[in-house]
Protein backbone atom coordinates (compact mmCIF):
# COMPACT_ATOMS: atom_id res chain seq x y z
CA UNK A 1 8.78 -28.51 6.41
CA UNK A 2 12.06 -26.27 6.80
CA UNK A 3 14.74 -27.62 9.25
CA UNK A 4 18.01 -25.78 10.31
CA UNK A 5 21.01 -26.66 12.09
CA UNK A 6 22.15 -24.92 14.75
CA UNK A 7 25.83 -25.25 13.64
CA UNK A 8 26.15 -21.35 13.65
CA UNK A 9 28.74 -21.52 16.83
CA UNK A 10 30.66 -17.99 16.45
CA UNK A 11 28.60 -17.58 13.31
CA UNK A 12 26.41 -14.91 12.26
CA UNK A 13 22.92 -15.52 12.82
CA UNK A 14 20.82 -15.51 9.67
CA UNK A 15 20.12 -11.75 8.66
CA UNK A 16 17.01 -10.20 7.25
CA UNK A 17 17.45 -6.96 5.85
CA UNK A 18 14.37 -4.72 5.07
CA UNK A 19 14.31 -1.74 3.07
CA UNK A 20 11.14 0.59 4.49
CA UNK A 21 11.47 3.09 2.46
CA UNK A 22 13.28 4.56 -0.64
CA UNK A 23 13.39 8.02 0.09
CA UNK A 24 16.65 9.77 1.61
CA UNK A 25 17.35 13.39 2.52
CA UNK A 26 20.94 13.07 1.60
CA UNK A 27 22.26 12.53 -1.74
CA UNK A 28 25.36 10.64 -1.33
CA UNK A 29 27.70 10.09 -4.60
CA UNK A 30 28.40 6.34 -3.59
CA UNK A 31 24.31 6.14 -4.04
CA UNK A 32 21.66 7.26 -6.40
CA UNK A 33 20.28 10.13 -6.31
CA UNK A 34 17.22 10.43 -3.78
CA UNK A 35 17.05 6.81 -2.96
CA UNK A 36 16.11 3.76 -4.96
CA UNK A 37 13.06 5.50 -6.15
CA UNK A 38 9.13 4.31 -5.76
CA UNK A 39 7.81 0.69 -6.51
CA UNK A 40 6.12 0.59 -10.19
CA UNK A 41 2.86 1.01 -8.49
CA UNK A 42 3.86 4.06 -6.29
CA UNK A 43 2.41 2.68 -3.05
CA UNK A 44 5.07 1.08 -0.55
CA UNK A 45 4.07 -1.44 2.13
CA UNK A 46 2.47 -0.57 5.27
CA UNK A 47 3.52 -1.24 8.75
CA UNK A 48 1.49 -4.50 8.92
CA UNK A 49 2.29 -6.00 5.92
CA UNK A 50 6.23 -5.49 7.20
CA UNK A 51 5.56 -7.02 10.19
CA UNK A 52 4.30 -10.27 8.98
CA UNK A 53 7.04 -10.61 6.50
CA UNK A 54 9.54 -10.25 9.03
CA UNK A 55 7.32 -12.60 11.29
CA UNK A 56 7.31 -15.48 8.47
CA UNK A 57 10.71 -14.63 7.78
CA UNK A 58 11.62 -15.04 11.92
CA UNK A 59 10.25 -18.36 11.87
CA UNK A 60 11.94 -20.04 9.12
CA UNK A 61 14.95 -19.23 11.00
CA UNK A 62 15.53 -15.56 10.05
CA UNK A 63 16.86 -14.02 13.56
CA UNK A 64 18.41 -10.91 12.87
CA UNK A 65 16.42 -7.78 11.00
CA UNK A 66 18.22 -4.91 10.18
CA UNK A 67 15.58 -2.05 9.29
CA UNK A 68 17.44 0.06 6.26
CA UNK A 69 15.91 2.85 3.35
CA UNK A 70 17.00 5.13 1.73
CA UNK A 71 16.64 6.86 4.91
CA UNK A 72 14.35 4.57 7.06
CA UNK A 73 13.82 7.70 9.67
CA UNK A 74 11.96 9.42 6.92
CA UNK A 75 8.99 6.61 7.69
CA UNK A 76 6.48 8.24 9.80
CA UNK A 77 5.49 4.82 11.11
CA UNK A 78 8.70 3.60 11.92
CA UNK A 79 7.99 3.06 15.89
CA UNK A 80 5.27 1.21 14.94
CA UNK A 81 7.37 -0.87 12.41
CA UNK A 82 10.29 -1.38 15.28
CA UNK A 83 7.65 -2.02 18.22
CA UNK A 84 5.82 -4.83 16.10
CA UNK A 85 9.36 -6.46 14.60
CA UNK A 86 10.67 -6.26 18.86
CA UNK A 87 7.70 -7.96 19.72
CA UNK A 88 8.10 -10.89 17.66
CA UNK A 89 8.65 -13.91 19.70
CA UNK A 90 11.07 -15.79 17.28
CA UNK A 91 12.97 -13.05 16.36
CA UNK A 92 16.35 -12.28 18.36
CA UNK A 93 17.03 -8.77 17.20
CA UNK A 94 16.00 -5.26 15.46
CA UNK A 95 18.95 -2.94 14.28
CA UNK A 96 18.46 -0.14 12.59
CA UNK A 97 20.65 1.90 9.88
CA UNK A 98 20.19 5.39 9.56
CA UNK A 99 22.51 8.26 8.38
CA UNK A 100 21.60 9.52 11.70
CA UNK A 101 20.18 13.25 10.41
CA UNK A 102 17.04 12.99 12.73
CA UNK A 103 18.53 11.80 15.58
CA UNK A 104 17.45 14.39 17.97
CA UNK A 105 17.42 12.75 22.31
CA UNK A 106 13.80 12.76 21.97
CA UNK A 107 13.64 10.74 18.66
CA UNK A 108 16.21 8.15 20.12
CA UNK A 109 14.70 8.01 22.89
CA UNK A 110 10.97 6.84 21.11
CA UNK A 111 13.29 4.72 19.17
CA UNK A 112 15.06 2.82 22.03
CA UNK A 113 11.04 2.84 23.23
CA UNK A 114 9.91 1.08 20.63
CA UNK A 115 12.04 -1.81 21.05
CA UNK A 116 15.29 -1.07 19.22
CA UNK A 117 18.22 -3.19 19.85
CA UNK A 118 20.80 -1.14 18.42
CA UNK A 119 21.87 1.38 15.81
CA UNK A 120 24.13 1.45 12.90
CA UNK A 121 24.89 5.05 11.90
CA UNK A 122 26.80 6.22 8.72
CA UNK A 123 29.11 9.43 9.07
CA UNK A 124 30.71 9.78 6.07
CA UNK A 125 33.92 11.89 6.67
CA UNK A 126 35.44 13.03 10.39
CA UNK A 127 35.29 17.01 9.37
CA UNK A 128 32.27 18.48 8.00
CA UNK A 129 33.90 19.99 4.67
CA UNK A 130 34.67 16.40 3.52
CA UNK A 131 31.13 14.99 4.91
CA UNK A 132 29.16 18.05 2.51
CA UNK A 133 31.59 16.69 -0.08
CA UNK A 134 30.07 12.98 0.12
CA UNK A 135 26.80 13.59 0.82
CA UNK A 136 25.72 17.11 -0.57
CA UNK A 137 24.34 18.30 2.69
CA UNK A 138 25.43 20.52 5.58
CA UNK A 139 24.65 18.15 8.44
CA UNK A 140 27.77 16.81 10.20
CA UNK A 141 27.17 18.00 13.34
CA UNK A 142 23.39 16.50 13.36
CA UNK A 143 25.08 13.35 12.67
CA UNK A 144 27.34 13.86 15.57
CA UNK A 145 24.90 15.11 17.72
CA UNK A 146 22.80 12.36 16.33
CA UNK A 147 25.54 9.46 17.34
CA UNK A 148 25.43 11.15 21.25
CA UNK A 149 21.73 11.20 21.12
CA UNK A 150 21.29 7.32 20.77
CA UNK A 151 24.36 7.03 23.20
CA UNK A 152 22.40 8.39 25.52
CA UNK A 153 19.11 6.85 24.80
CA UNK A 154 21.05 3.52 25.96
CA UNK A 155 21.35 2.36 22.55
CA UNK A 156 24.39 0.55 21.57
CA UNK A 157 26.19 2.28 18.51
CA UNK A 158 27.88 1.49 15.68
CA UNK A 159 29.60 3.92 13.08
């Protein structure tokens, strides 16, 4: 049987992080190219089988998931993934990290729906010439549009 302490006063809670996917639609030169790139066997795990590793993870004391990629927007089954993670008993909180592309009020919006506790977005670079530069896209603005969008879904932000 596993036992913690609660001696985490002022402490961070215990983190999981979970990668949902590999796949980005940015290619950042601080990252490889694309992503991390497929498992061996090509097939990644489905929303289930997430869920219940984040549930036995949750109650071994894990209280904190942060939902990450490559670009974990790209995951056409990431409501589901958030909704089942929020609706964990034992588990305190689901953050996501996104570069914040597909961030459109609507998407936010089903995000913040689904359960999401808050959002960590990356922007790059403060002008757009500098943000191309890092990530080899044209897609400051969607970022910053992205960041208002989640604003006003109620979701706290972080940049």
């Amino acid at each position: 049987m596993l036992s913690f302490k609660n001696n985490m006063e002022g402490q961070r809670k215990p983190h999981l992080r979970v990668a949902v996917t590999p796949e980005c639609n940015f290619n950042c030169v601080y990252c490889r190219a694309g992503g991390e790139g497929l498992p061996a066997n090509g097939v990644l795990m489905n929303s289930g089988e997430i869920i219940e590793i984040v549930r036995i993870a949750s109650e071994v004391g894990f209280k904190h998931l942060k939902i990450t990629g490559g670009e974990p927007t790209l995951r056409k089954d990431l409501f589901s993934i958030i909704s089942g993670c929020s609706n964990l008993e034992s588990l305190d909180e689901v953050q996501l990290v996104t570069n914040g592309s597909a961030l459109t009020r609507e998407y936010a919006q089903a995000l913040a729906d689904s359960g999401l506790d808050n959002i960590t977005i990356s922007l790059d670079a403060t002008s757009r010439e500098r943000f191309k530069e890092i990530t080899e896209r044209d897609r400051f603005e969607k970022v910053i549009s992205g960041i208002y969008a989640a604003r006003e879904a109620g979701l706290p932000v972080t940049i």
